[in-house]
Protein backbone atom coordinates (compact mmCIF):
# COMPACT_ATOMS: atom_id res chain seq x y z
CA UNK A 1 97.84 96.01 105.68
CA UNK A 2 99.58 92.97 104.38
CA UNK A 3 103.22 93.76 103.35
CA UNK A 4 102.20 92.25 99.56
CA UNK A 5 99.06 94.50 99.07
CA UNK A 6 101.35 97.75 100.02
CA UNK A 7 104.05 96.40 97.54
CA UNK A 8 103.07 99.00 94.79
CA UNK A 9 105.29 99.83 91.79
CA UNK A 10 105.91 100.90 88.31
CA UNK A 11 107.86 100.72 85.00
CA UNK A 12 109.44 103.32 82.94
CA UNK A 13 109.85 102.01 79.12
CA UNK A 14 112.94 103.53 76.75
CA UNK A 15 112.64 107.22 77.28
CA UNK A 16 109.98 107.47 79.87
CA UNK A 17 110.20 110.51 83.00
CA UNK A 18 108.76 111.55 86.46
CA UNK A 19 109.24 114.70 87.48
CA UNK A 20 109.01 114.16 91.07
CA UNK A 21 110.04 110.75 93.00
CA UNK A 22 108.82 112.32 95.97
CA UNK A 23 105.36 112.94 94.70
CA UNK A 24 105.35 108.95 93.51
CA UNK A 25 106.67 107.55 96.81
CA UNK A 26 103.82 109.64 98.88
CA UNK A 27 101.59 107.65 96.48
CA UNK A 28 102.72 104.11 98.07
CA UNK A 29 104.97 103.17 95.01
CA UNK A 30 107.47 101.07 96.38
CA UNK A 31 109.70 100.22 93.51
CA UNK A 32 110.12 101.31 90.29
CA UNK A 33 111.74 99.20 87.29
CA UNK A 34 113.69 102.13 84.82
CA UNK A 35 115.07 100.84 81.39
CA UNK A 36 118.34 101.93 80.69
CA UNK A 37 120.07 99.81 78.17
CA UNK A 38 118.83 98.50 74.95
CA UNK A 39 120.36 95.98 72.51
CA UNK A 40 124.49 95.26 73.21
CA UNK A 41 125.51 99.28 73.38
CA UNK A 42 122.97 101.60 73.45
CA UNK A 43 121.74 103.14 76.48
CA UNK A 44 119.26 106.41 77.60
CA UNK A 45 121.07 108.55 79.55
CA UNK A 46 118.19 110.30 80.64
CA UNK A 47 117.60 107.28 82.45
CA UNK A 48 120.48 108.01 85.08
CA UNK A 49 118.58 110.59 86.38
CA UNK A 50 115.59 108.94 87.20
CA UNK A 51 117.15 105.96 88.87
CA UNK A 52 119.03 108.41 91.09
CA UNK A 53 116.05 110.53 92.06
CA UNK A 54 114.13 107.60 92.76
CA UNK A 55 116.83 106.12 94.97
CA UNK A 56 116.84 109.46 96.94
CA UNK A 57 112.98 109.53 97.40
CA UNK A 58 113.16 106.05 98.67
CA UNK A 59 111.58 103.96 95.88
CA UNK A 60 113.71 100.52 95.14
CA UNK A 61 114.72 101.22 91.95
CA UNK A 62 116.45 98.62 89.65
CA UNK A 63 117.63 98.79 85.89
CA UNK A 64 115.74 96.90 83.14
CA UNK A 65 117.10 96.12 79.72
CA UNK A 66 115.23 95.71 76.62
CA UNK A 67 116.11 92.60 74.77
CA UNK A 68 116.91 92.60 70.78
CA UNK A 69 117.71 89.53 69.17
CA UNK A 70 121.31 88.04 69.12
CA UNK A 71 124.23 88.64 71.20
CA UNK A 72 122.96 87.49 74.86
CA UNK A 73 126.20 87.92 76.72
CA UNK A 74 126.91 91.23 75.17
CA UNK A 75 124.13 92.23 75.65
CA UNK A 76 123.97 91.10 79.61
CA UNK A 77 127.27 92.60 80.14
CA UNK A 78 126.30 95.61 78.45
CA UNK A 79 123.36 96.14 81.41
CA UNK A 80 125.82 95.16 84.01
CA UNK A 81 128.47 97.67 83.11
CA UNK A 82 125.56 100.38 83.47
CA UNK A 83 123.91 98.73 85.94
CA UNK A 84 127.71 98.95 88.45
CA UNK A 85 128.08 102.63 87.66
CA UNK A 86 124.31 103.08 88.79
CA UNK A 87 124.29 101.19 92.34
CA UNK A 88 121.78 98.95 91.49
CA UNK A 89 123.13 95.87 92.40
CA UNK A 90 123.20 96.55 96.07
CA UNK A 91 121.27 94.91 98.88
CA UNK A 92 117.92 96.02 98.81
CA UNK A 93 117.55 97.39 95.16
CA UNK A 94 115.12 95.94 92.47
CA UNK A 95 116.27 92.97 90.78
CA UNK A 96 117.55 93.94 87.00
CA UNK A 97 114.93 92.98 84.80
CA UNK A 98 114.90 91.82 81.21
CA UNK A 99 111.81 93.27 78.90
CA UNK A 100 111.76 90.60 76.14
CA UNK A 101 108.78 92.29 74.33
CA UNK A 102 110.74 92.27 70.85
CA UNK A 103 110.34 89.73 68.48
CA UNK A 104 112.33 87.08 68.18
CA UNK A 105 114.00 86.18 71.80
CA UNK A 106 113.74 83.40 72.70
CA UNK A 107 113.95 80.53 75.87
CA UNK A 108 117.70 80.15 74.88
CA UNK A 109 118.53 84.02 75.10
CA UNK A 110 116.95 84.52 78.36
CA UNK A 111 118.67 81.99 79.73
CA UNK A 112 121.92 83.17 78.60
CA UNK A 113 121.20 86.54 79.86
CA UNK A 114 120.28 85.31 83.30
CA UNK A 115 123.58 83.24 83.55
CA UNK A 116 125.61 86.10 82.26
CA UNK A 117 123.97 88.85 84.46
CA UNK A 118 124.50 86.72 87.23
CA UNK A 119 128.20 86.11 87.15
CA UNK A 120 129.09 89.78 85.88
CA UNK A 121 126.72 91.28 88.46
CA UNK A 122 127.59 89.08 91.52
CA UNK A 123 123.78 88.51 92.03
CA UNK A 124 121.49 85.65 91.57
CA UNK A 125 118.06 87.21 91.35
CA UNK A 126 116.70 88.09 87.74
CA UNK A 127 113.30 89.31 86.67
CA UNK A 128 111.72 88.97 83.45
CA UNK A 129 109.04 90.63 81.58
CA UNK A 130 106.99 89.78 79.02
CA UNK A 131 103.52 90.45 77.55
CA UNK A 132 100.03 87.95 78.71
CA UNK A 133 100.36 86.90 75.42
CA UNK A 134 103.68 85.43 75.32
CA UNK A 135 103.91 83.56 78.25
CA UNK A 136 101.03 81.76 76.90
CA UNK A 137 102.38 81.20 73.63
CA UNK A 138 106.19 81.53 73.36
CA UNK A 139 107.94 81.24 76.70
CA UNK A 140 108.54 78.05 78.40
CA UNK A 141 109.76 79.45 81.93
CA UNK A 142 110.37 75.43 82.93
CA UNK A 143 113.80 75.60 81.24
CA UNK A 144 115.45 78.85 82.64
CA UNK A 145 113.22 79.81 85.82
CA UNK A 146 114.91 78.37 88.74
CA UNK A 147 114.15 79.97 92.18
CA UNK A 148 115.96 83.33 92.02
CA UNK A 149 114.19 84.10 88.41
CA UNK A 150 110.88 85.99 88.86
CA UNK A 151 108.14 86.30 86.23
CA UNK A 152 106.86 89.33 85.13
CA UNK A 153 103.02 89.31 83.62
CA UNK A 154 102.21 91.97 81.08
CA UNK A 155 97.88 92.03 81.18
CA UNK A 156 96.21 95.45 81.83
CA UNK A 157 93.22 93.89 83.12
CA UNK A 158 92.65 96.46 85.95
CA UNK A 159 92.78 93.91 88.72
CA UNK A 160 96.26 94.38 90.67
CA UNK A 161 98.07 91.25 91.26
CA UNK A 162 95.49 88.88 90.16
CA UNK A 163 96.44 88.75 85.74
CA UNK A 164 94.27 85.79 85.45
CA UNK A 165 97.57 83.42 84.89
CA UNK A 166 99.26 81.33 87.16
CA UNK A 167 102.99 79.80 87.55
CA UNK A 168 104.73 78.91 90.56
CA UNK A 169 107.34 81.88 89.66
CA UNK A 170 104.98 84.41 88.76
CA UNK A 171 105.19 87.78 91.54
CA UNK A 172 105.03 90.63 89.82
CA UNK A 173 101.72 91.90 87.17
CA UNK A 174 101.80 95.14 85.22
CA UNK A 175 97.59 95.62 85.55
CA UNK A 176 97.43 99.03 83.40
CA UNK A 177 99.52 102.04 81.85
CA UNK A 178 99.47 104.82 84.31
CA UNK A 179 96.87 107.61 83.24
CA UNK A 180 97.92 110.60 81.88
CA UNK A 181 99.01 113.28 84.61
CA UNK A 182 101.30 116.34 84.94
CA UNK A 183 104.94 114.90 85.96
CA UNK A 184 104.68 111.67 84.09
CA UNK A 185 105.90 112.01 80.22
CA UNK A 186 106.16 108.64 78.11
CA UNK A 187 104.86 104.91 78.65
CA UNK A 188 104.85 104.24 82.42
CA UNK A 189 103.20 100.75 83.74
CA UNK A 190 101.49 100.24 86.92
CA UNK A 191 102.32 97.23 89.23
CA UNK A 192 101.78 94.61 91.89
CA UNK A 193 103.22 91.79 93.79
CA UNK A 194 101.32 88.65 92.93
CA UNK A 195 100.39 87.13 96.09
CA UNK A 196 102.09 84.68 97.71
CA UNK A 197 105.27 86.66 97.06
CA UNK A 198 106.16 89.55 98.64
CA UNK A 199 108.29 92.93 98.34
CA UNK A 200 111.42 91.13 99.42
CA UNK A 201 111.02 88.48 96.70
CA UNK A 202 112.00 90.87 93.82
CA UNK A 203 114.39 92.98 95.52
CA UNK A 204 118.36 91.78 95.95
């Protein structure tokens, strides 16, 4: 099997648990995405936990900040700090990735994110999430997507990897929320690499 049809993952939204890594990585996840920082100070320390566990049952786990409007660099730094006291900025982790469901962020705030996470972190490669919807609509990728950044497609159509959109940058597509089971508690999306890129794309 191809190494981008194994490349499994998911992503744990603001408050969101498994109860056993272990369990998940015997189900071919690969990686997991974990928010852990909102906004320019707040953060879920519940979160901690779950990027640790994951790192010890072997799923590449990286951090994942949810974007509110104003205060890019703040907020950037804000991830980093967490993100350096978590060991998620080594070789081989997920890249951090920025959820900019919220209204009102904007082209110019990503890309003020991405340069500040870069030269706090010591890393180049960024991923960024957004809904089906707003890469359509609101997101023009051309101005802050160089070859590092790596979109993130929102569209639970039930086909993994294929989300029915297309850019050059596009490798990773949340296809559906995971289905209710003992062990998972809160909103938890399923993933896949978009083909041509593979597992190595979106790690560090």
């Amino acid at each position: 099997m191809a190494e981008e049809e194994k490349a499994r993952g998911i992503n744990l939204s603001l408050h969101a648990t498994v109860a056993d890594w272990d369990t998940v990585r015997a189900a071919s996840i690969v990686f997991a995405s974990i928010t852990v920082t909102e906004n320019v100070n707040w953060s879920d320390t519940g979160a901690y936990k779950q990027i640790a566990a994951a790192q010890e049952a072997g799923v590449r786990a990286g951090i994942r900040h949810y974007a509110r409007p104003g205060a890019p660099q703040d907020q950037a730094e804000h991830c980093v700090r967490l993100g350096k006291q978590l060991g998620v900025f080594g070789p081989g982790a997920l890249a951090p990735a920025l959820d900019v469901d919220a209204v009102g962020i904007n082209d110019r705030f990503i890309k003020s994110w991405i340069k500040t996470v870069r030269n706090a972190a010591g890393i180049r490669r960024v991923l960024v999430y957004a809904s089906y919807d707003s890469w359509l609509h609101q997101l023009r990728p051309a101005k802050w997507a160089d070859s590092d950044v790596v979109l993130w497609v929102r569209r639970h159509n039930g086909i993994p990897g294929r989300p029915g959109w297309q850019h050059p940058r596009l490798g990773l597509h949340q296809h559906r929320a995971a289905p209710l089971a003992p062990g998972y508690d809160g909103p938890i999306g399923l993933d896949a690499i978009v083909y041509p890129f593979t597992l190595a794309d979106v790690l560090l």
